[in-house]
C-alpha atoms as a PDB file:
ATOM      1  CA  UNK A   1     124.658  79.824 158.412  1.00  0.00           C
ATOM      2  CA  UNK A   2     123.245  83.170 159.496  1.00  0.00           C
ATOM      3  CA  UNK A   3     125.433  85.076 157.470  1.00  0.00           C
ATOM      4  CA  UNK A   4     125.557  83.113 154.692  1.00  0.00           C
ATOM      5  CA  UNK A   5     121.777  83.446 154.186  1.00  0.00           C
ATOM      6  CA  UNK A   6     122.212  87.628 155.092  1.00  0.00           C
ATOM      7  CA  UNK A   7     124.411  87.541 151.922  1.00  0.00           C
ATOM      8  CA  UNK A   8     121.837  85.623 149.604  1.00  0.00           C
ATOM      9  CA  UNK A   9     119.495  87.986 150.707  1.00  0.00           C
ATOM     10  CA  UNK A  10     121.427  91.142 150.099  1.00  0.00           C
ATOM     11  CA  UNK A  11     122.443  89.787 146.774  1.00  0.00           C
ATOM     12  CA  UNK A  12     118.970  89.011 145.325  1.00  0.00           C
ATOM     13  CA  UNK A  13     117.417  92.361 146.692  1.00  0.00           C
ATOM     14  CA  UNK A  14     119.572  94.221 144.975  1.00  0.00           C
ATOM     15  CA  UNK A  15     119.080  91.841 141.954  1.00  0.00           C
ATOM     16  CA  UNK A  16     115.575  92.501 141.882  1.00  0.00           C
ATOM     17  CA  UNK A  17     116.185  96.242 142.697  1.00  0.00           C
ATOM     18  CA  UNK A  18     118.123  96.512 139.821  1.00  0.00           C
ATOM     19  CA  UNK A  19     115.570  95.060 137.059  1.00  0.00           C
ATOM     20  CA  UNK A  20     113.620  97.881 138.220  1.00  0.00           C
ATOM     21  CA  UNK A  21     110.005  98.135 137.369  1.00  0.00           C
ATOM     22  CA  UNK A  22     109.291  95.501 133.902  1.00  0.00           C
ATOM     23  CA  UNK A  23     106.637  97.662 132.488  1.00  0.00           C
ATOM     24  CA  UNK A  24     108.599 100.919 132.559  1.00  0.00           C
ATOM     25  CA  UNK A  25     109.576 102.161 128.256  1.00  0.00           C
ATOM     26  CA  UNK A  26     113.027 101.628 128.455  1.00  0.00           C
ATOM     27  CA  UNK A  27     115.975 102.005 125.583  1.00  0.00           C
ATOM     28  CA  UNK A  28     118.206  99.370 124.096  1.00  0.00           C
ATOM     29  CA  UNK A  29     121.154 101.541 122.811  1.00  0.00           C
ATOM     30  CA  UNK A  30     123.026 100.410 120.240  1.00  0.00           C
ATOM     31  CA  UNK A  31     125.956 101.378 117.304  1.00  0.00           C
ATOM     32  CA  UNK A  32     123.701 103.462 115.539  1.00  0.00           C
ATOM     33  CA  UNK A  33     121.890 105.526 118.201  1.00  0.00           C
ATOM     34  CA  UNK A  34     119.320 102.812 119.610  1.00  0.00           C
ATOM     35  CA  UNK A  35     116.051 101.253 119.549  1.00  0.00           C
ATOM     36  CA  UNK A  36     113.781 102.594 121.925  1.00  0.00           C
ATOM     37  CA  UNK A  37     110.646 101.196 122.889  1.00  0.00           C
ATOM     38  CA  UNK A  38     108.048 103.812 123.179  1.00  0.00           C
ATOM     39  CA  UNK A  39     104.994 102.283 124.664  1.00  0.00           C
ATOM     40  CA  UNK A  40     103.329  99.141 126.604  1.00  0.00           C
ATOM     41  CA  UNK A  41      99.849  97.167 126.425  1.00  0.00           C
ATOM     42  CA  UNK A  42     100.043  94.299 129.387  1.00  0.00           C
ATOM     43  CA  UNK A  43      97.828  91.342 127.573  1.00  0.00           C
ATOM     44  CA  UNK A  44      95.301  89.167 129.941  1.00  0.00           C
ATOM     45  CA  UNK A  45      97.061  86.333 128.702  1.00  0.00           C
ATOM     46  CA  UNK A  46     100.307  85.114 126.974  1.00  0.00           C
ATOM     47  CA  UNK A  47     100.608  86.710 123.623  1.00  0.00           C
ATOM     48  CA  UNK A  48     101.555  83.900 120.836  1.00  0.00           C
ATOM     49  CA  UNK A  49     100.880  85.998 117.601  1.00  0.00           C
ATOM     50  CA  UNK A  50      99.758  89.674 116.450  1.00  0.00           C
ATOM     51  CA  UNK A  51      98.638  91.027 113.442  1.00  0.00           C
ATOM     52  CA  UNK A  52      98.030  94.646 112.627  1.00  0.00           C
ATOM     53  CA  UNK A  53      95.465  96.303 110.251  1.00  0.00           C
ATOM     54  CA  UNK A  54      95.147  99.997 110.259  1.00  0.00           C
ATOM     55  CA  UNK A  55      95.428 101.684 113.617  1.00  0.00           C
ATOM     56  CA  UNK A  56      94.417  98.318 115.323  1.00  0.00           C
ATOM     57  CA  UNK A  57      96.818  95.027 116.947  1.00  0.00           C
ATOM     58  CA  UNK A  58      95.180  91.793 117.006  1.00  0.00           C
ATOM     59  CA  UNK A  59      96.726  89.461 119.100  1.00  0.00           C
ATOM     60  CA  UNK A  60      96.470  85.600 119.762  1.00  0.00           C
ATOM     61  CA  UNK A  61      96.876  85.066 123.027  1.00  0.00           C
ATOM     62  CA  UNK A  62      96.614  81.415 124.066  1.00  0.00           C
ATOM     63  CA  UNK A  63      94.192  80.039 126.407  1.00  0.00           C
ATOM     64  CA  UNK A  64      93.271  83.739 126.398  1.00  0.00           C
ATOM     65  CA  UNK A  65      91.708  84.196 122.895  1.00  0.00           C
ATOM     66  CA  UNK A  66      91.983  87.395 120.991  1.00  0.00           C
ATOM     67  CA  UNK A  67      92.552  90.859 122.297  1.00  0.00           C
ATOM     68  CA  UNK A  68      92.401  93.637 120.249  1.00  0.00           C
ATOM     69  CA  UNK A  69      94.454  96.636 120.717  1.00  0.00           C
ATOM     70  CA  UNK A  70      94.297 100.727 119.648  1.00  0.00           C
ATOM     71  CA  UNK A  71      97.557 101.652 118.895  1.00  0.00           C
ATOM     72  CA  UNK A  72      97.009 104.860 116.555  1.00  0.00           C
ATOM     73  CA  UNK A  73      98.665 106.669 119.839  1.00  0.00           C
ATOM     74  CA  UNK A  74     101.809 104.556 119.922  1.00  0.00           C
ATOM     75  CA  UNK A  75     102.689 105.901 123.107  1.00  0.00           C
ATOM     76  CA  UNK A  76      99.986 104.564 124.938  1.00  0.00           C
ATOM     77  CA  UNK A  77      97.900 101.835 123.205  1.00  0.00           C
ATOM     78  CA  UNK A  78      94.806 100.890 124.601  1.00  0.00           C
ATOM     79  CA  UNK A  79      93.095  97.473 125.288  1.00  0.00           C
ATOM     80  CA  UNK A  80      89.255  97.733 122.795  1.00  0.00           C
ATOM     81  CA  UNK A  81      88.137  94.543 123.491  1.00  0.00           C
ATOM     82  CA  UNK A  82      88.971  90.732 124.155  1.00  0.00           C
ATOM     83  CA  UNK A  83      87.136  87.728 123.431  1.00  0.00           C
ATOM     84  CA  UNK A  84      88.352  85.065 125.847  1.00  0.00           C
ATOM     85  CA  UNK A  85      85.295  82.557 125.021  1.00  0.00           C
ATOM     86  CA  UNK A  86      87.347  80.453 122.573  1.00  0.00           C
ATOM     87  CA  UNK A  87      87.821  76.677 121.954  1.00  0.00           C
ATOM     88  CA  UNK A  88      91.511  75.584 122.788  1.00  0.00           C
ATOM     89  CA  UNK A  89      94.658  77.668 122.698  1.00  0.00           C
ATOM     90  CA  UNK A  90      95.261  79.904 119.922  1.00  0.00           C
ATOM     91  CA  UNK A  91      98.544  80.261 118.667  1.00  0.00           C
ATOM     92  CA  UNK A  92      98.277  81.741 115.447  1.00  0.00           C
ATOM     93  CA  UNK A  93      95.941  84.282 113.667  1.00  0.00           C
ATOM     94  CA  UNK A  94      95.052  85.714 110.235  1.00  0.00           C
ATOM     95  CA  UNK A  95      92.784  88.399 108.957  1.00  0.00           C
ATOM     96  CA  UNK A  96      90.465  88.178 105.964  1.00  0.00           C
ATOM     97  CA  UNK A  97      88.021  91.295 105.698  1.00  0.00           C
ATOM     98  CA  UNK A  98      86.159  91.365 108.899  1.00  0.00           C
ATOM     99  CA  UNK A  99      87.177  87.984 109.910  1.00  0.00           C
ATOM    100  CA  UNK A 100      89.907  86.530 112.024  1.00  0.00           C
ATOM    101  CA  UNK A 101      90.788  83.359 112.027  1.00  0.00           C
ATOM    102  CA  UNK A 102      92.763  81.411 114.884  1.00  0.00           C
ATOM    103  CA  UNK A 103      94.857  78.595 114.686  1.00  0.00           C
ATOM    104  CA  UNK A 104      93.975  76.604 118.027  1.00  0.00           C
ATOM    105  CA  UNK A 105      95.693  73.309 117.926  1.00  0.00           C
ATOM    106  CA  UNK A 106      94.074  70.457 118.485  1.00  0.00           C
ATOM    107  CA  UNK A 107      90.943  72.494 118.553  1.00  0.00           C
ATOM    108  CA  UNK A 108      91.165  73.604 114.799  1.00  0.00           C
ATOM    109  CA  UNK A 109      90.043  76.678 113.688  1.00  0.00           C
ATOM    110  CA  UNK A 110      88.079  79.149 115.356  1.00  0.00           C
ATOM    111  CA  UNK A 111      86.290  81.782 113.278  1.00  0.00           C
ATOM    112  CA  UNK A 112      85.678  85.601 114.675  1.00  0.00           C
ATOM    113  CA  UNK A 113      83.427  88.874 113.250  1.00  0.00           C
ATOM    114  CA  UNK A 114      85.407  91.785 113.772  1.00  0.00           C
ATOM    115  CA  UNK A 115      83.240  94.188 111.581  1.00  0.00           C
ATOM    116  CA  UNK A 116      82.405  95.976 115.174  1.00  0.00           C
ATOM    117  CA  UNK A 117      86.169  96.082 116.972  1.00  0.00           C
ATOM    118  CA  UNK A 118      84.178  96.899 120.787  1.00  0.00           C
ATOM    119  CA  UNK A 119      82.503  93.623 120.326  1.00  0.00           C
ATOM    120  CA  UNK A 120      83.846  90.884 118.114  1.00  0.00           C
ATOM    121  CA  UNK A 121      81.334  87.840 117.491  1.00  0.00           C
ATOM    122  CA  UNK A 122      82.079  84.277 117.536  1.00  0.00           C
ATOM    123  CA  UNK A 123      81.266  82.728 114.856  1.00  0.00           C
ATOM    124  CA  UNK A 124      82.066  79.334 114.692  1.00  0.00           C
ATOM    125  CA  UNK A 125      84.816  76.268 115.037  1.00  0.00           C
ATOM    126  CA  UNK A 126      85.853  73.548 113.088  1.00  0.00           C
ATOM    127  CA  UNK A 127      87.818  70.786 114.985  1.00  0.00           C
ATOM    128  CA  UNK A 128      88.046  68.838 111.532  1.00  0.00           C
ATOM    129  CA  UNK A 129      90.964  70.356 110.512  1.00  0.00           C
ATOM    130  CA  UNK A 130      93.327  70.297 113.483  1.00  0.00           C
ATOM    131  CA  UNK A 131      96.207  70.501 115.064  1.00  0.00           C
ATOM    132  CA  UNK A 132      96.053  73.543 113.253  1.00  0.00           C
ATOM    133  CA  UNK A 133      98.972  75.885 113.515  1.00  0.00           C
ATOM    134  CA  UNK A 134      99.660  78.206 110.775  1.00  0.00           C
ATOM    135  CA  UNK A 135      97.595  80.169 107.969  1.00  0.00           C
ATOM    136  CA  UNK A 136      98.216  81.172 104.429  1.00  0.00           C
ATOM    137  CA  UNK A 137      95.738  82.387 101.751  1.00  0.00           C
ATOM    138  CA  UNK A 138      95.766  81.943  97.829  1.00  0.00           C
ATOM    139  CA  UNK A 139      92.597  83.792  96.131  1.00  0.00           C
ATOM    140  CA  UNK A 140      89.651  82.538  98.031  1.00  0.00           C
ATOM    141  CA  UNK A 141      91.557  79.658  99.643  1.00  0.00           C
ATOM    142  CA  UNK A 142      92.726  79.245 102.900  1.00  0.00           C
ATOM    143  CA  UNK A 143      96.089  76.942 104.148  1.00  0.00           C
ATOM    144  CA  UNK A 144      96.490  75.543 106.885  1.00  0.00           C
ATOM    145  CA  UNK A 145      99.300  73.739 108.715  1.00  0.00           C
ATOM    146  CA  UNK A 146      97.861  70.737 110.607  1.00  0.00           C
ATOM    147  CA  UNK A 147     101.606  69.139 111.776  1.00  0.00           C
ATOM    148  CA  UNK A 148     101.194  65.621 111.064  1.00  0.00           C
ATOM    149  CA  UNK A 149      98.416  65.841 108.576  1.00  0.00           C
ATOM    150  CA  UNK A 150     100.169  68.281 106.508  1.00  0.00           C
ATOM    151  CA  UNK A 151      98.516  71.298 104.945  1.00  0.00           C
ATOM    152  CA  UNK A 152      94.497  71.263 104.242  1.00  0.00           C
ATOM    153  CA  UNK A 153      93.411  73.536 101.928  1.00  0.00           C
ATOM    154  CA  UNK A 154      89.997  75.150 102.310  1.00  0.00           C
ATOM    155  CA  UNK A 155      87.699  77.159 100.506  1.00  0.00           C
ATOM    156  CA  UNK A 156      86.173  80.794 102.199  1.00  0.00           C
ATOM    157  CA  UNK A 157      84.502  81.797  99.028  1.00  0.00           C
ATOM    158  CA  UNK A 158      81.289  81.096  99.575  1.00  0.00           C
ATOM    159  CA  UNK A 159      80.635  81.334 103.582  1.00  0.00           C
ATOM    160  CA  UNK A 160      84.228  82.294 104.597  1.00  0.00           C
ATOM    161  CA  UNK A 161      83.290  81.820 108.361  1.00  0.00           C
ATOM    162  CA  UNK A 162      83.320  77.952 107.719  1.00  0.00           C
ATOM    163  CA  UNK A 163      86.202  77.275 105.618  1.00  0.00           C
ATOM    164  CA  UNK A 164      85.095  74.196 103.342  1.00  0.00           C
ATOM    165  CA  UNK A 165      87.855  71.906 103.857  1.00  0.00           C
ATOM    166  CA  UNK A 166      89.004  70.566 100.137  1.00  0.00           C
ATOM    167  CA  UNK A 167      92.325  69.318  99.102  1.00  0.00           C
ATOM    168  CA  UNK A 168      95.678  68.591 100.979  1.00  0.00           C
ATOM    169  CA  UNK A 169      99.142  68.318 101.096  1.00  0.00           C
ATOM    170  CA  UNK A 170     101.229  65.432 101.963  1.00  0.00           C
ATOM    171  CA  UNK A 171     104.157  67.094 103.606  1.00  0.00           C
ATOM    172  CA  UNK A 172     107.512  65.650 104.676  1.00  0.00           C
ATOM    173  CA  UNK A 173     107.615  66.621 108.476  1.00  0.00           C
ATOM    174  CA  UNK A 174     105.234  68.129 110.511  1.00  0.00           C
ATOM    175  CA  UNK A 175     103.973  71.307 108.899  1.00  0.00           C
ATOM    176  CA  UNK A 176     104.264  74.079 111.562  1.00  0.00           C
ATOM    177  CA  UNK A 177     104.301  77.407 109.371  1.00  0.00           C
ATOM    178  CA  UNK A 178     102.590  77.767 105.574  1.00  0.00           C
ATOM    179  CA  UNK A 179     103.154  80.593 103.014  1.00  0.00           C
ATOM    180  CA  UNK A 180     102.309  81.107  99.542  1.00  0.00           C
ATOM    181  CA  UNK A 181     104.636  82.756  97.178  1.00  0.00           C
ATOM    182  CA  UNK A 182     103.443  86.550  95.744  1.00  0.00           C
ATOM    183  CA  UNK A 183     102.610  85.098  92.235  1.00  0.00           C
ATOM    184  CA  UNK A 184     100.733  82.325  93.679  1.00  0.00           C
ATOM    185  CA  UNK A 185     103.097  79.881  92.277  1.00  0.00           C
ATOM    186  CA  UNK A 186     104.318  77.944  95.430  1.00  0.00           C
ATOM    187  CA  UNK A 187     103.093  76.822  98.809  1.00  0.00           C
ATOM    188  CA  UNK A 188     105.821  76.979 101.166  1.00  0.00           C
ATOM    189  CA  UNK A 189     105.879  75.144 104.132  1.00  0.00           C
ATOM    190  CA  UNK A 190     107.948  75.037 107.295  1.00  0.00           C
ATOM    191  CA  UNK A 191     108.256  71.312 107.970  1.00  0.00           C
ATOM    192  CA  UNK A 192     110.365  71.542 111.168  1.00  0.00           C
ATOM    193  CA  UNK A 193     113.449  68.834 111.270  1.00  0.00           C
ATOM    194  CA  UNK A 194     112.884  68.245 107.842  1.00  0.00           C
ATOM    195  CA  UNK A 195     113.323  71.544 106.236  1.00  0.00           C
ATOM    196  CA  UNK A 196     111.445  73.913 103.961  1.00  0.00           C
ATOM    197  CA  UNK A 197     109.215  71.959 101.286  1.00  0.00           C
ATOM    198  CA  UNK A 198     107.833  73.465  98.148  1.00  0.00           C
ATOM    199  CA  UNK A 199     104.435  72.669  96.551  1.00  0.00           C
ATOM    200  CA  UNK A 200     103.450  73.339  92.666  1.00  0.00           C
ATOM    201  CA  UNK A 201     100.157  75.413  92.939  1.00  0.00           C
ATOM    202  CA  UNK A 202      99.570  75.714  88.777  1.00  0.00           C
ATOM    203  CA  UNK A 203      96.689  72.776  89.609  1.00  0.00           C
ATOM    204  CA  UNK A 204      94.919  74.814  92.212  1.00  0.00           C
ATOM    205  CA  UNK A 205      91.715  75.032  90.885  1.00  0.00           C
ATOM    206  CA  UNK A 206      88.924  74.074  92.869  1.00  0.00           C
ATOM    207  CA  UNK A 207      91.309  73.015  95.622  1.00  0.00           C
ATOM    208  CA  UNK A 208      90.794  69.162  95.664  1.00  0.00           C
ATOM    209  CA  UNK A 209      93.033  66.440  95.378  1.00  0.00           C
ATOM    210  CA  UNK A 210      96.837  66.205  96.380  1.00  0.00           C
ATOM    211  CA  UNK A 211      99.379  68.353  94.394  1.00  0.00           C
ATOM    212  CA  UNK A 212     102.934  67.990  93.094  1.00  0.00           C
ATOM    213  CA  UNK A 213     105.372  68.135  95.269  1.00  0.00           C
ATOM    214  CA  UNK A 214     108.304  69.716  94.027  1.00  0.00           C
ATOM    215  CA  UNK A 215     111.767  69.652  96.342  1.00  0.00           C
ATOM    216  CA  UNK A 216     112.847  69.949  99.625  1.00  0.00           C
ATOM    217  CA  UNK A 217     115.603  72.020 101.321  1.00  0.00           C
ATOM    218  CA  UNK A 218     117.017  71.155 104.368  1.00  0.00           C
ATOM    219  CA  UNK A 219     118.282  73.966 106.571  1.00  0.00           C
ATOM    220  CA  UNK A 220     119.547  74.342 109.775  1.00  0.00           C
ATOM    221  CA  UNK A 221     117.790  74.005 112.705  1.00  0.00           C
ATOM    222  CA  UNK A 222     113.858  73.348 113.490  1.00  0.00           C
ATOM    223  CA  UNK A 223     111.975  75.130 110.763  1.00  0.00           C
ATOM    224  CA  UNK A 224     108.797  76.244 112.709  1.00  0.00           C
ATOM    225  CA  UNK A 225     107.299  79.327 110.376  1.00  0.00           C
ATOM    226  CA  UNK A 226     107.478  80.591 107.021  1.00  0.00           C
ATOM    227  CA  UNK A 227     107.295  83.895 105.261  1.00  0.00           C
ATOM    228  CA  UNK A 228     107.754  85.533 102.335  1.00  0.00           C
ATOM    229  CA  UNK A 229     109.229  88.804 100.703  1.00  0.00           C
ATOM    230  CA  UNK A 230     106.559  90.656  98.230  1.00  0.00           C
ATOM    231  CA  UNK A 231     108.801  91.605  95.874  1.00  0.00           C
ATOM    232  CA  UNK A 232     111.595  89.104  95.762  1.00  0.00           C
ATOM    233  CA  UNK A 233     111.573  85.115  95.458  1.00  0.00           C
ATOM    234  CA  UNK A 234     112.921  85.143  99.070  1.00  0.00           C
ATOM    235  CA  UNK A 235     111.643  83.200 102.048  1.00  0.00           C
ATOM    236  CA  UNK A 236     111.939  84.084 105.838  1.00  0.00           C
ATOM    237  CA  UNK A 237     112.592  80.985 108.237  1.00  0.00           C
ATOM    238  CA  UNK A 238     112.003  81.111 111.486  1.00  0.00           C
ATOM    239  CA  UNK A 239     114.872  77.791 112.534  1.00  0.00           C
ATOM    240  CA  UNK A 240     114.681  77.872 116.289  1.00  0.00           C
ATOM    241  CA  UNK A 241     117.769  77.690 118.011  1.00  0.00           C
ATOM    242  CA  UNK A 242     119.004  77.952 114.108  1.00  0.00           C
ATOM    243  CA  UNK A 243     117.975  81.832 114.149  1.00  0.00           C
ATOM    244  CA  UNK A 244     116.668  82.854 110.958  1.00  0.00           C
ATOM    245  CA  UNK A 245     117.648  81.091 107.373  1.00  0.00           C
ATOM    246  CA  UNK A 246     116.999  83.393 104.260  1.00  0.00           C
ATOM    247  CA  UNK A 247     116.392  81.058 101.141  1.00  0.00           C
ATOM    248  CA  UNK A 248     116.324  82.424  97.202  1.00  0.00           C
ATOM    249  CA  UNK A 249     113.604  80.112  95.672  1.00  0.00           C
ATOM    250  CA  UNK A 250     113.774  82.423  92.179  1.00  0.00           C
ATOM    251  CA  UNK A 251     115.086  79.157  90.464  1.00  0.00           C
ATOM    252  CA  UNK A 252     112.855  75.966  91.515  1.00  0.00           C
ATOM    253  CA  UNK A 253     115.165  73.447  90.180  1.00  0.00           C
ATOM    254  CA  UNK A 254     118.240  74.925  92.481  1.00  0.00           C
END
C-alpha cells in the first residue's frame, strides 16, 4: 500500500512540476510560426466578458463587477480601477460614451460612469428588465436579451443611465445573445436550442409594441451569442459544444 501511494505521489509532483508556473507568457506554436501570448492581468474575480475602447479593457467579471484595465503597454497591462459594489453577477457588458452597461441576470441592468477611468460611478440598476444577458444597440435604443422574456427594447436617449424600457420581442427560445445587423435592418438573436431568429426592425420607431418576426434557422448546437460582420450580411454564432456556425443572412427569404 506504501508503495503504491509513493508512486501516486511521484506521479502528481511531477504533474504539477510540469504545468510549471500558470501566470508565466508562454507560446502556443503552431504551422505558421505561432501565437504567442505576450502579457498577463490576474482579475479579482472570474472574467465573463471584456470590451476594449482605446488603450483601455473593460471586463465583466461576475460577482466581481467591472475592472478596468491599461493595456496601451501590452506587455504588462495594469489593473486602473474596479468597482466590485454591483447588484448580482455580471456576465455581459457594453459601452455607450462614458457609460457601461452590465448585464447581471436576474438582477437586470446595472448602469456605470466611466467619464473618470480611476474612479467609475455607479449610477443606477434596473431589476425590471431581467434575467438580462446580452446587449445590442440600434440609434438611441438599447436590446436586451432577457432569456425567457425575450428581447426588451429600451430607450437611452433622453437619460441613457436609466434605459426607458419600451417595446419587446417575443422570441422562440430563450434569448441568450442579441445583435443588430450594420444597416439596422434586423435584430438577431441567439435563441439557444432553438436556433438563430430574425426580427424586421423597418417599424422601429419609438420602440413600442411587438415587431414582425421574420424566420428562424436552426443550427447546430446551443446558440448562446450573436455577432455580426460590418461589412458583410454574415452572423457569428457562438453554438456551444457546436463550435462556431457562420450564417449568410444577405437574402431574408433563404
Amino acid at each position: 500500500m506504501k508503495i503504491i501511494l509513493s508512486i501516486f505521489t511521484l506521479v502528481i509532483t511531477g504533474l504539477l512540476i510540469s504545468c510549471g508556473t500558470p501566470n508565466d507568457p508562454e507560446s502556443i506554436m503552431g504551422g505558421d510560426g505561432g501565437y504567442k501570448i505576450i502579457g498577463k492581468c490576474a482579475t479579482t474575480a472570474f472574467a465573463q466578458d471584456v470590451m476594449v475602447k482605446d488603450t483601455i479593457a473593460y471586463l465583466a467579471q461576475g460577482e466581481g463587477g467591472l475592472i478596468t484595465i491599461n493595456i496601451a503597454n501590452h506587455r504588462k497591462p495594469e489593473v486602473i480601477s474596479t468597482m466590485s459594489l454591483i447588484r448580482g453577477y455580471t456576465y455581459k457588458l457594453a459601452i455607450y460614451d462614458t457609460l457601461i452597461y452590465l448585464a447581471s441576470g436576474t438582477f437586470g441592468i446595472n448602469s456605470i460612469n466611466i467619464s473618470n477611468i480611476s474612479n467609475p460611478i455607479f449610477l443606477a440598476n434596473n431589476r425590471s428588465v431581467s434575467p438580462a444577458k446580452d446587449f445590442g444597440f440600434y440609434s438611441d435604443f438599447l436590446f436586451i436579451a432577457t432569456s425567457e422574456e425575450g428581447v426588451r427594447i429600451a430607450f437611452i436617449g433622453d437619460y441613457a443611465a436609466e434605459p426607458d424600457i419600451r417595446g419587446r420581442l417575443v422570441t422562440p427560445g430563450f434569448a441568450q445573445g442579441i445583435a443588430v445587423s450594420p444597416d439596422s435592418s434586423f435584430a438577431i438573436v441567439a435563441g439557444g436550442e432553438t436556433g438563430l431568429s430574425f426580427f424586421d426592425l423597418s417599424q422601429l420607431q419609438l420602440g413600442f409594441g411587438e415587431f414582425t418576426y421574420v424566420d428562424l434557422l436552426d443550427i447546430p448546437g446551443y446558440a448562446e451569442n450573436v455577432v455580426v460582420n460590418p461589412n458583410q450580411k454574415y452572423a457569428y454564432v457562438a453554438c456551444g459544444t457546436a463550435g462556431l456556425t457562420i450564417v449568410d443572412y444577405s437574402d431574408s427569404a433563404n
